[in-house]
N, C-alpha and C. Protein backbone atom coordinates (compact mmCIF):
# COMPACT_ATOMS: atom_id res chain seq x y z
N UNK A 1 44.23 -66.21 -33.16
CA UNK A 1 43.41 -67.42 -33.01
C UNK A 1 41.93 -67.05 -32.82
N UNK A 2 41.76 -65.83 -32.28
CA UNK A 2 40.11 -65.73 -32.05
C UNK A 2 39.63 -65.53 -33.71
N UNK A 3 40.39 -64.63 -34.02
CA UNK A 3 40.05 -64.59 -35.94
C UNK A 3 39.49 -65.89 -36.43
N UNK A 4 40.58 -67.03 -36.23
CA UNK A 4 40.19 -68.15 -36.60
C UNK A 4 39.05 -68.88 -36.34
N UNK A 5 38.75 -68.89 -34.54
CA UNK A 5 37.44 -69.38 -33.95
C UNK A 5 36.27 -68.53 -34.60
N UNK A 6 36.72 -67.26 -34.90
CA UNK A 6 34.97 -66.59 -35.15
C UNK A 6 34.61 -66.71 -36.35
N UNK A 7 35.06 -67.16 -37.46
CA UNK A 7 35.61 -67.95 -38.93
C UNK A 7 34.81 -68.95 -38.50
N UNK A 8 35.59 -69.95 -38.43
CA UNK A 8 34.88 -71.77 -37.83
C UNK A 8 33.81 -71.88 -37.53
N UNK A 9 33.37 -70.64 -36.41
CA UNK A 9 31.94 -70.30 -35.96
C UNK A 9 30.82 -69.76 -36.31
N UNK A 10 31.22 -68.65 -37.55
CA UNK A 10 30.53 -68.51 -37.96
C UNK A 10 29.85 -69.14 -39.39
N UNK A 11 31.10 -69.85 -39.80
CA UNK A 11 30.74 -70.95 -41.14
C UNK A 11 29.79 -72.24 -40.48
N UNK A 12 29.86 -71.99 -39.27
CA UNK A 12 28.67 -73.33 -38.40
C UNK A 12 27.21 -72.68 -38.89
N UNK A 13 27.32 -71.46 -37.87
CA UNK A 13 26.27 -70.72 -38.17
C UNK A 13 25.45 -70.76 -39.42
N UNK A 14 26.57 -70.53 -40.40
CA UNK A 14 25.96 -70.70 -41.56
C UNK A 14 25.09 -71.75 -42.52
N UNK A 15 25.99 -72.74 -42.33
CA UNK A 15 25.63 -73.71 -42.69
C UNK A 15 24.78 -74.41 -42.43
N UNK A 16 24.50 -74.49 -40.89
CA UNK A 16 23.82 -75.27 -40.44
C UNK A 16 22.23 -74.50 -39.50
N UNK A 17 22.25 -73.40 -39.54
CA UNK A 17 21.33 -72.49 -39.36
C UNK A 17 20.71 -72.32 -40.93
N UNK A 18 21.29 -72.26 -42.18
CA UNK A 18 20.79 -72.22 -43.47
C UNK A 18 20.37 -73.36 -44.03
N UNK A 19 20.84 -74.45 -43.21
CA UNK A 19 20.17 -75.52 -43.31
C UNK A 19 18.67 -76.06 -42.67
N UNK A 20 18.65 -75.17 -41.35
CA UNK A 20 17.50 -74.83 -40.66
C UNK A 20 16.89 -74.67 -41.37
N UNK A 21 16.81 -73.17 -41.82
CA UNK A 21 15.92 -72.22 -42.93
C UNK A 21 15.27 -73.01 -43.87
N UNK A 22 16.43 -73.49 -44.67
CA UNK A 22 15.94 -74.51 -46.21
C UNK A 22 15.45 -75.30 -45.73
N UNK A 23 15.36 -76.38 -44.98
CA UNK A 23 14.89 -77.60 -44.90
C UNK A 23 13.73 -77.44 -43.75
N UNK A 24 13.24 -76.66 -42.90
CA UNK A 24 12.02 -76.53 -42.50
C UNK A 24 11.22 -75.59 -42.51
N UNK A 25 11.48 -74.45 -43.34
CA UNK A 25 10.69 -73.54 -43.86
C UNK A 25 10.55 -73.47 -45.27
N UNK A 26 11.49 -72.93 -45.83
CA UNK A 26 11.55 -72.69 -47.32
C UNK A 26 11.60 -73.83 -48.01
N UNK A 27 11.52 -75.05 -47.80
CA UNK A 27 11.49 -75.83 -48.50
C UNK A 27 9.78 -76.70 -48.89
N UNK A 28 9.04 -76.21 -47.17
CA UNK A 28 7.87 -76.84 -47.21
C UNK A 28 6.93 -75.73 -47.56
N UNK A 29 7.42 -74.59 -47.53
CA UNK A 29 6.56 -73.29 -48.21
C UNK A 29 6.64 -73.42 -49.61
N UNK A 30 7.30 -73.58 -50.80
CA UNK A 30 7.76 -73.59 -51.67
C UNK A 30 6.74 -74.38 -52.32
N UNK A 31 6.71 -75.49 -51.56
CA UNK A 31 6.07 -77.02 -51.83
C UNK A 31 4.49 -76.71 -52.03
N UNK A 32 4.31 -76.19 -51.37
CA UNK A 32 2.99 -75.60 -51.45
C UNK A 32 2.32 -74.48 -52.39
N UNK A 33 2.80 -74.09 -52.69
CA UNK A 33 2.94 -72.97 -54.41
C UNK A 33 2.35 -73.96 -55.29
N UNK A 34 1.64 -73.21 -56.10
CA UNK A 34 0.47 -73.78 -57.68
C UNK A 34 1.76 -73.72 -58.75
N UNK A 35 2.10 -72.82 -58.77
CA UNK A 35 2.57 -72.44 -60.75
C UNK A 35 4.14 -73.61 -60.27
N UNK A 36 4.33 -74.42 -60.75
CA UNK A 36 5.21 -75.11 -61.04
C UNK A 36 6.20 -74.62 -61.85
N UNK A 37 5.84 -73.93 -62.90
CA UNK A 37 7.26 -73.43 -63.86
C UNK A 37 7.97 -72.50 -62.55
N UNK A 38 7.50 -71.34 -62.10
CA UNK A 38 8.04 -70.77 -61.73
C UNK A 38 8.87 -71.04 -60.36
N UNK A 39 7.77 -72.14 -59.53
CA UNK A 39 8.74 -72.87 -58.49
C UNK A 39 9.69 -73.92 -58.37
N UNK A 40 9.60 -74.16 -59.58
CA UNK A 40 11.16 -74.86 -60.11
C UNK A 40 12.09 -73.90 -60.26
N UNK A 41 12.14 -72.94 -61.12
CA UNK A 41 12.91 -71.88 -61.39
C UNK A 41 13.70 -71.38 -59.95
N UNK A 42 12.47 -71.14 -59.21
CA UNK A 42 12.92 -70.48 -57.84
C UNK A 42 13.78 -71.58 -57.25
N UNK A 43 13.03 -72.85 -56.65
CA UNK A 43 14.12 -73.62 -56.24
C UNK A 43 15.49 -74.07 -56.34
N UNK A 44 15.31 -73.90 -58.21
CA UNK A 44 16.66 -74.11 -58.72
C UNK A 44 17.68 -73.04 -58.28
N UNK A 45 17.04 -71.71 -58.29
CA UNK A 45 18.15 -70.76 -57.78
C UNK A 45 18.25 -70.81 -56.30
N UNK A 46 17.46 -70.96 -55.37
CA UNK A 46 17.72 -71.27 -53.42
C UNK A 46 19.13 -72.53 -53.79
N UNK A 47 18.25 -73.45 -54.52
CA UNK A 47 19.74 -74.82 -53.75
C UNK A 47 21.28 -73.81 -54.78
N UNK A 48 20.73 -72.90 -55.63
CA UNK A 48 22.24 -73.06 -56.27
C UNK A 48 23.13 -71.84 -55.40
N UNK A 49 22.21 -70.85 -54.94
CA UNK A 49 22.44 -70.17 -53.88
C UNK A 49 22.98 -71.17 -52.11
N UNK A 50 22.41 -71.68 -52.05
CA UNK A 50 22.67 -72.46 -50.45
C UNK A 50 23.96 -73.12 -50.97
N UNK A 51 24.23 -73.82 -52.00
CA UNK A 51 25.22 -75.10 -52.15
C UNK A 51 26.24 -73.83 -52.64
N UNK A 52 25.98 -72.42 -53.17
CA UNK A 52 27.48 -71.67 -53.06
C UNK A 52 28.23 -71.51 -51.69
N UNK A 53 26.98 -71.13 -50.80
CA UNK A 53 27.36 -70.69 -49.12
C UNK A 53 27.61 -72.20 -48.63
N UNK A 54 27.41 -73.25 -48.95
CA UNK A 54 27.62 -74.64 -48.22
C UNK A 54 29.45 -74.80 -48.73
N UNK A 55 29.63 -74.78 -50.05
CA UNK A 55 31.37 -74.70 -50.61
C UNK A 55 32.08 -73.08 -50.42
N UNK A 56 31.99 -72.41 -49.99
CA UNK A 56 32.22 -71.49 -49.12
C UNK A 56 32.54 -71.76 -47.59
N UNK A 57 31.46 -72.41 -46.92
CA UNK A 57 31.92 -72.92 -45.33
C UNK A 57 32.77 -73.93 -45.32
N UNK A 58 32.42 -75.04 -46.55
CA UNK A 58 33.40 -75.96 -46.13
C UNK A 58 34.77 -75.38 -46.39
N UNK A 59 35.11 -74.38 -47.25
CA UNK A 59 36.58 -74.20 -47.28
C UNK A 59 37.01 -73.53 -45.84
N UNK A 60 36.42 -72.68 -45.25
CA UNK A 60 36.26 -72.19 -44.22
C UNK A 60 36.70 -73.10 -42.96
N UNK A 61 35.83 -74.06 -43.24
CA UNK A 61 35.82 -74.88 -42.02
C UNK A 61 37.13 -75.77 -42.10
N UNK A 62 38.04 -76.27 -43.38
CA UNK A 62 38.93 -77.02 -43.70
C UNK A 62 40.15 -76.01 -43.23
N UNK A 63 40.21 -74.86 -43.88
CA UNK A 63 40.90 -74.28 -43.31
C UNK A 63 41.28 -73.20 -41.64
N UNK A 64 40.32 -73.58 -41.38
CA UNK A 64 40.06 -72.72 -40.03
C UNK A 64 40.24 -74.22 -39.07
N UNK A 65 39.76 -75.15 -39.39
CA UNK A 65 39.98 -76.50 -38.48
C UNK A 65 41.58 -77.07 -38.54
N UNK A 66 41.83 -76.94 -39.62
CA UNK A 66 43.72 -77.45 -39.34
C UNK A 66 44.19 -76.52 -38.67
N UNK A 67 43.77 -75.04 -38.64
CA UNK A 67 44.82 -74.26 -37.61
C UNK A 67 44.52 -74.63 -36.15
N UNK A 68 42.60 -74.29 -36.07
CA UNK A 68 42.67 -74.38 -34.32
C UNK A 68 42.79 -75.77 -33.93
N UNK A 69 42.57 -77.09 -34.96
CA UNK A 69 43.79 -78.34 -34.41
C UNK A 69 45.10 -78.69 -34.26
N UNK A 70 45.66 -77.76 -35.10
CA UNK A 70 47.05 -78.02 -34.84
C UNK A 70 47.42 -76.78 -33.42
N UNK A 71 46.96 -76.05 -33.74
CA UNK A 71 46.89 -74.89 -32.02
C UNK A 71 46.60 -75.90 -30.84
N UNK A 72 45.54 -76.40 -30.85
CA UNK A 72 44.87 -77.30 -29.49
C UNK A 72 45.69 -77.98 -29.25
N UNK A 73 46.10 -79.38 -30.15
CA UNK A 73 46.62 -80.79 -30.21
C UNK A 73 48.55 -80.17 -29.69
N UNK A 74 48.93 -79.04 -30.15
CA UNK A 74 50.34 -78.65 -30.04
C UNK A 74 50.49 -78.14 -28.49
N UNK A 75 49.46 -78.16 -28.14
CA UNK A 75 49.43 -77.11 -26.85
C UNK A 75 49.89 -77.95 -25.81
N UNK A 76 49.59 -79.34 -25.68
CA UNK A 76 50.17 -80.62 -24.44
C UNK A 76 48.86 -80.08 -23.78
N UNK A 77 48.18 -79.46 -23.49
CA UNK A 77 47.09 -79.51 -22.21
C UNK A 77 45.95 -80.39 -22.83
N UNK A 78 45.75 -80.94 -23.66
CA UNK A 78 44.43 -82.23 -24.12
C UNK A 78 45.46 -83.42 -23.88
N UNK A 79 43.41 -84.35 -23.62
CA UNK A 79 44.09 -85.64 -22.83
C UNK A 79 43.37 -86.66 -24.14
N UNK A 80 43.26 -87.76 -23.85
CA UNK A 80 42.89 -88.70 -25.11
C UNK A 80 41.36 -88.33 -24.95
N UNK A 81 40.62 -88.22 -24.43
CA UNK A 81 39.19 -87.79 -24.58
C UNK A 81 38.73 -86.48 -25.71
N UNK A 82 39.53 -85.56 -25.18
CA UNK A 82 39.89 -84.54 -26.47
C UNK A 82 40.13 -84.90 -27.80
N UNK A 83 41.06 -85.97 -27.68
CA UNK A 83 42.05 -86.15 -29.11
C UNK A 83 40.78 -87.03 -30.02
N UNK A 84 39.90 -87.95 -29.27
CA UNK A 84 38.90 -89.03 -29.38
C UNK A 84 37.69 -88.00 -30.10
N UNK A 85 37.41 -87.20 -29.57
CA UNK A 85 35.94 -86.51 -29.47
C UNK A 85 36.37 -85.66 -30.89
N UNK A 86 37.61 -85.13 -30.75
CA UNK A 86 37.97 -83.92 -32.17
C UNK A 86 37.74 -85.51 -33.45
N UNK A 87 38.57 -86.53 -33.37
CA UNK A 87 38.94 -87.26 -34.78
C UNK A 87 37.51 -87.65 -34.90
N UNK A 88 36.17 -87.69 -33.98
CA UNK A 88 34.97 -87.78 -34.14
C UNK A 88 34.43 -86.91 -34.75
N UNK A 89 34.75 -85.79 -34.73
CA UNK A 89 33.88 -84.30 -34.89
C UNK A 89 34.47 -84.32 -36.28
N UNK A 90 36.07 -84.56 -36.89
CA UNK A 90 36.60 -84.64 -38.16
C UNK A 90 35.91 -85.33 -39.05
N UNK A 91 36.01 -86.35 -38.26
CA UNK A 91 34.84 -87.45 -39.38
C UNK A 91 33.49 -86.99 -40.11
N UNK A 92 32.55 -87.05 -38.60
CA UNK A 92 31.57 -86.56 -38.83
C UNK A 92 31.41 -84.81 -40.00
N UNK A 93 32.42 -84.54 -40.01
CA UNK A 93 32.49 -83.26 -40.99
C UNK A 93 32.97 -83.70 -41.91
N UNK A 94 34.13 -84.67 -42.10
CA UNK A 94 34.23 -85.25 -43.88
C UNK A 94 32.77 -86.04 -44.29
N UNK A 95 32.07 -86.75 -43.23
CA UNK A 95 30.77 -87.01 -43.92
C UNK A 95 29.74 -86.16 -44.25
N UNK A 96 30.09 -84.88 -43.78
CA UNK A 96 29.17 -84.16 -43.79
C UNK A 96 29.25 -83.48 -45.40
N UNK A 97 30.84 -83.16 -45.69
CA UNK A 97 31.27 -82.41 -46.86
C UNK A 97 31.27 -83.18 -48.25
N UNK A 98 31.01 -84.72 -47.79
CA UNK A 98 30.97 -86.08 -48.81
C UNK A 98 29.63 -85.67 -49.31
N UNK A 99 28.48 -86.05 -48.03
CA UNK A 99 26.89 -85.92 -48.43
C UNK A 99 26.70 -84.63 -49.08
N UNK A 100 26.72 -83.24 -48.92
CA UNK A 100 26.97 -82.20 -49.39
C UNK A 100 27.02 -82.07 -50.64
N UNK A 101 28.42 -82.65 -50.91
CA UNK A 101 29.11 -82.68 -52.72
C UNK A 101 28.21 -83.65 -53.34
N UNK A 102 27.54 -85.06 -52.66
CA UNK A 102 26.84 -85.95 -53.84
C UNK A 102 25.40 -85.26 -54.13
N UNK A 103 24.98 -84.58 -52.94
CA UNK A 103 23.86 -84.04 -52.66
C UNK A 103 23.85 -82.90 -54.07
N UNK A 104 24.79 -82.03 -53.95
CA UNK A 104 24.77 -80.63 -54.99
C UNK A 104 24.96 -81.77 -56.48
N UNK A 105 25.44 -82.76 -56.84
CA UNK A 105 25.49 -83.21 -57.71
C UNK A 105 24.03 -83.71 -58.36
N UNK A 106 23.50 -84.69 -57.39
CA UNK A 106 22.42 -84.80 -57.94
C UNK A 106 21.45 -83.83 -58.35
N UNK A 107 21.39 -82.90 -57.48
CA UNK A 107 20.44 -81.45 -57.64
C UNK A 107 20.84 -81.59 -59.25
N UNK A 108 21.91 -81.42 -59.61
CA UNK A 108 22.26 -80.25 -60.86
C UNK A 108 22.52 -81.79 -61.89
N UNK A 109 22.52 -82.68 -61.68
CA UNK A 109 22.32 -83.89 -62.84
C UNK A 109 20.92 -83.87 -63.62
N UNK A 110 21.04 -83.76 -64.90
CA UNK A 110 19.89 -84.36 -65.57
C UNK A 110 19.12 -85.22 -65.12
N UNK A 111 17.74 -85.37 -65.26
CA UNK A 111 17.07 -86.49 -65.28
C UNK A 111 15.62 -86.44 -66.22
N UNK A 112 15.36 -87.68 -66.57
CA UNK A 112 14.25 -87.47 -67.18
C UNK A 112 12.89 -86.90 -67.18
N UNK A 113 11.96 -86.51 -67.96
CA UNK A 113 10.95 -85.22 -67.64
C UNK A 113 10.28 -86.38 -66.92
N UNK A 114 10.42 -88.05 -66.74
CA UNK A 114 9.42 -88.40 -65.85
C UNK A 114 9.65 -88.71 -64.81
N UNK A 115 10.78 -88.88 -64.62
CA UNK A 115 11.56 -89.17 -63.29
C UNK A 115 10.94 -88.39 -61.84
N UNK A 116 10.79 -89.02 -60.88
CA UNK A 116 10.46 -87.87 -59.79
C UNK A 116 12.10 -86.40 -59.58
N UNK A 117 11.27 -85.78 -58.94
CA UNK A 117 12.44 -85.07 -58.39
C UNK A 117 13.53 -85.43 -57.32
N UNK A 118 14.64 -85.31 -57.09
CA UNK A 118 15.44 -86.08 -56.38
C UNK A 118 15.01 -85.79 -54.85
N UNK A 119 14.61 -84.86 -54.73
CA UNK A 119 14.18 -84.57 -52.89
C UNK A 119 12.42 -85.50 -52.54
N UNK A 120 12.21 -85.79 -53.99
CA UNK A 120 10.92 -86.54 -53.43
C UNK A 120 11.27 -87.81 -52.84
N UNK A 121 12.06 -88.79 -52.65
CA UNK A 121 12.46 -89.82 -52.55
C UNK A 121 12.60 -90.12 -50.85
N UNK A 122 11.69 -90.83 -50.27
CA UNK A 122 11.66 -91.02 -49.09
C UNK A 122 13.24 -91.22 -48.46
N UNK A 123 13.81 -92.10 -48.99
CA UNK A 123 14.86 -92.46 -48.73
C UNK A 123 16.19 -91.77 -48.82
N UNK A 124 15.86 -90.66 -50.20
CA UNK A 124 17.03 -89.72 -50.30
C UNK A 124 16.76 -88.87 -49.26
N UNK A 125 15.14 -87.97 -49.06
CA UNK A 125 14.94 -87.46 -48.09
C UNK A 125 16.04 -87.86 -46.82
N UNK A 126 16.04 -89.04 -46.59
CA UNK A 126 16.47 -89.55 -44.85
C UNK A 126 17.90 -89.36 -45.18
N UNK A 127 18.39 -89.92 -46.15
CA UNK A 127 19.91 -90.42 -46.28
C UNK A 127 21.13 -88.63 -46.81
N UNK A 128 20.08 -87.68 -47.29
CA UNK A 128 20.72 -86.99 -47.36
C UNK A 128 20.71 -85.41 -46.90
N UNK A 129 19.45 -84.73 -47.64
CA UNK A 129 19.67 -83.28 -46.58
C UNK A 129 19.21 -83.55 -45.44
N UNK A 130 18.46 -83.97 -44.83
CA UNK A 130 17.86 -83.93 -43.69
C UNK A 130 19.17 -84.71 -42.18
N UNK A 131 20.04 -85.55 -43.02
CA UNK A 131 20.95 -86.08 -42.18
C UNK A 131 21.75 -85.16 -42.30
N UNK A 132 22.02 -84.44 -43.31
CA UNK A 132 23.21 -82.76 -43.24
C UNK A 132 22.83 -82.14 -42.21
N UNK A 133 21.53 -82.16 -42.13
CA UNK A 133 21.60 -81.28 -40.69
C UNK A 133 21.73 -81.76 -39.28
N UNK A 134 21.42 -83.16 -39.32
CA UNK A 134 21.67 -83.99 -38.02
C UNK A 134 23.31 -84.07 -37.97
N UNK A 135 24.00 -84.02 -38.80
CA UNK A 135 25.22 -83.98 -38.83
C UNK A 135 25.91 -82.77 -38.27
N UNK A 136 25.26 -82.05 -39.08
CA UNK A 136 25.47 -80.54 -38.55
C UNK A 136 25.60 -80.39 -36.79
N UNK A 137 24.19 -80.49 -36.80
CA UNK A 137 23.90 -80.22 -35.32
C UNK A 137 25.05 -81.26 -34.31
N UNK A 138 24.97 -82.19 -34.69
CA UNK A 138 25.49 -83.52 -34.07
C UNK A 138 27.12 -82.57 -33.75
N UNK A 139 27.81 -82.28 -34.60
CA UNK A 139 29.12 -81.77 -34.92
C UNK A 139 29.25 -80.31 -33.81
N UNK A 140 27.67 -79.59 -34.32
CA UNK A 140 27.84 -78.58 -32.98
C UNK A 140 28.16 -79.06 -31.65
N UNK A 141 27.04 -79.77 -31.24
CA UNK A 141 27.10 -80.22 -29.61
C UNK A 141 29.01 -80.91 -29.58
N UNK A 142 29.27 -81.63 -30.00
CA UNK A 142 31.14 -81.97 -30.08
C UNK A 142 31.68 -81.04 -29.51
N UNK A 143 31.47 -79.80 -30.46
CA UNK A 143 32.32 -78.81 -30.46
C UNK A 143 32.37 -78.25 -28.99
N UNK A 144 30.70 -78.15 -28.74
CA UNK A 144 30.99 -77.63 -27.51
C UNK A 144 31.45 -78.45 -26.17
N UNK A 145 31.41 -80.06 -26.36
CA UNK A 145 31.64 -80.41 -25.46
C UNK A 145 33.45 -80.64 -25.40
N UNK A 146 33.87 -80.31 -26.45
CA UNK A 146 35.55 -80.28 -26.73
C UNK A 146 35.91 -78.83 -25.91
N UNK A 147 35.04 -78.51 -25.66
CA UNK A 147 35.28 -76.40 -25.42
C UNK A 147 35.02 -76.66 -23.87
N UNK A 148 33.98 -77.32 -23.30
CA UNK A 148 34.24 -77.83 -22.03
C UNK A 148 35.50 -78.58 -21.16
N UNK A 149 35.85 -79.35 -22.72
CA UNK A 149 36.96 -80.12 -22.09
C UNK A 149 38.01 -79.12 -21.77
N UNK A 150 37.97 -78.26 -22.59
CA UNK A 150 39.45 -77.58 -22.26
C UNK A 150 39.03 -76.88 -21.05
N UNK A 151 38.07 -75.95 -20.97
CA UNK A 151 37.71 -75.16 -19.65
C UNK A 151 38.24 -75.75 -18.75
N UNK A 152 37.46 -77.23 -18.69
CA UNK A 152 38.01 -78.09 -16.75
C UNK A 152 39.41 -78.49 -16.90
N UNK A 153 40.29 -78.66 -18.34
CA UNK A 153 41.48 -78.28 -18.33
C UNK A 153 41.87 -77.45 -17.53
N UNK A 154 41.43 -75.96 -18.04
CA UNK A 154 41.97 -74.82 -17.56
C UNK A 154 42.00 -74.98 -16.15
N UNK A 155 40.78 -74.97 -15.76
CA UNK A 155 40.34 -75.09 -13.92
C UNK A 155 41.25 -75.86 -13.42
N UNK A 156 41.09 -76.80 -13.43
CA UNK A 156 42.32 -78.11 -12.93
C UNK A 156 43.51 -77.70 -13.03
N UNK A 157 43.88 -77.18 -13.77
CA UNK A 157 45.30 -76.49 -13.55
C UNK A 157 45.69 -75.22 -13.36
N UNK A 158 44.35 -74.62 -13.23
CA UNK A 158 44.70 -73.34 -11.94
C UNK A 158 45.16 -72.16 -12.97
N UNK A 159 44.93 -72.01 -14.44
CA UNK A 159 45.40 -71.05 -15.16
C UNK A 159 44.05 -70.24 -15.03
């Protein structure tokens, strides 16, 4: 089981620390570059690079999350606050893996040479990477407060 947690944990890491990276450094450095041919080029390879390591964690995380839930939930020591806070943290990660997949889609969809770019869009801005990472983060703090729950589990019952 620790195999499994340091898996789970470190596909957090990943994801959502590389989401750090891209979206408040490398993305506003980039932005700032003259030669356009070539910082398209580049960009195109960062998102096609990030969105390999983003479908990489999520398999990670799909499979590393049914074990240490079915481990936790099998164990009888969680109470409904546990059971409440995890089907929260589930969610919030199928929305996370939804926005993700429409997100890598649009990147890699055609559009016309006059069209803006899809990250210029105030609104896509809000509605999509930038909420991946509020999601992200949002999903961390869960985690840890699910990891608390069990601790005062533990305490309380003297193991």
């Amino acid at each position: 089981m620790l195999l499994i947690r340091w898996v789970h944990a470190l596909a957090a890491v990943a994801w959502v620390g590389g989401s750090i990276f891209f979206f408040w450094v490398l993305r506003p450095t980039y932005r700032t570059l003259a030669d356009e041919t070539s910082l398209e080029a580049f960009r195109a390879t960062v998102a096609l690079r990030f969105r390999e390591l983003v479908q990489a964690c999520t398999w990670a995380f799909v499979i590393t999350g049914v074990l240490l839930s079915f481990d936790r939930l099998t164990s009888g020591s969680v109470g409904t606050a546990y059971v409440s806070l995890l089907a929260l943290k589930i969610g919030l990660a199928g929305w996370m893996f939804y926005l993700a997949r429409a997100l890598a889609r649009a990147e890699t969809a055609p559009r016309p040479a006059s069209s803006p770019s899809p990250s210029s869009s105030p609104l896509r801005r809000l509605s999509s990477a930038n909420l991946l990472l509020v999601l992200g983060v949002l999903i961390i703090l869960i985690a840890l407060v699910l990891r608390g729950i069990i601790e005062q589990t533990i305490r309380d019952s003297g193991l």
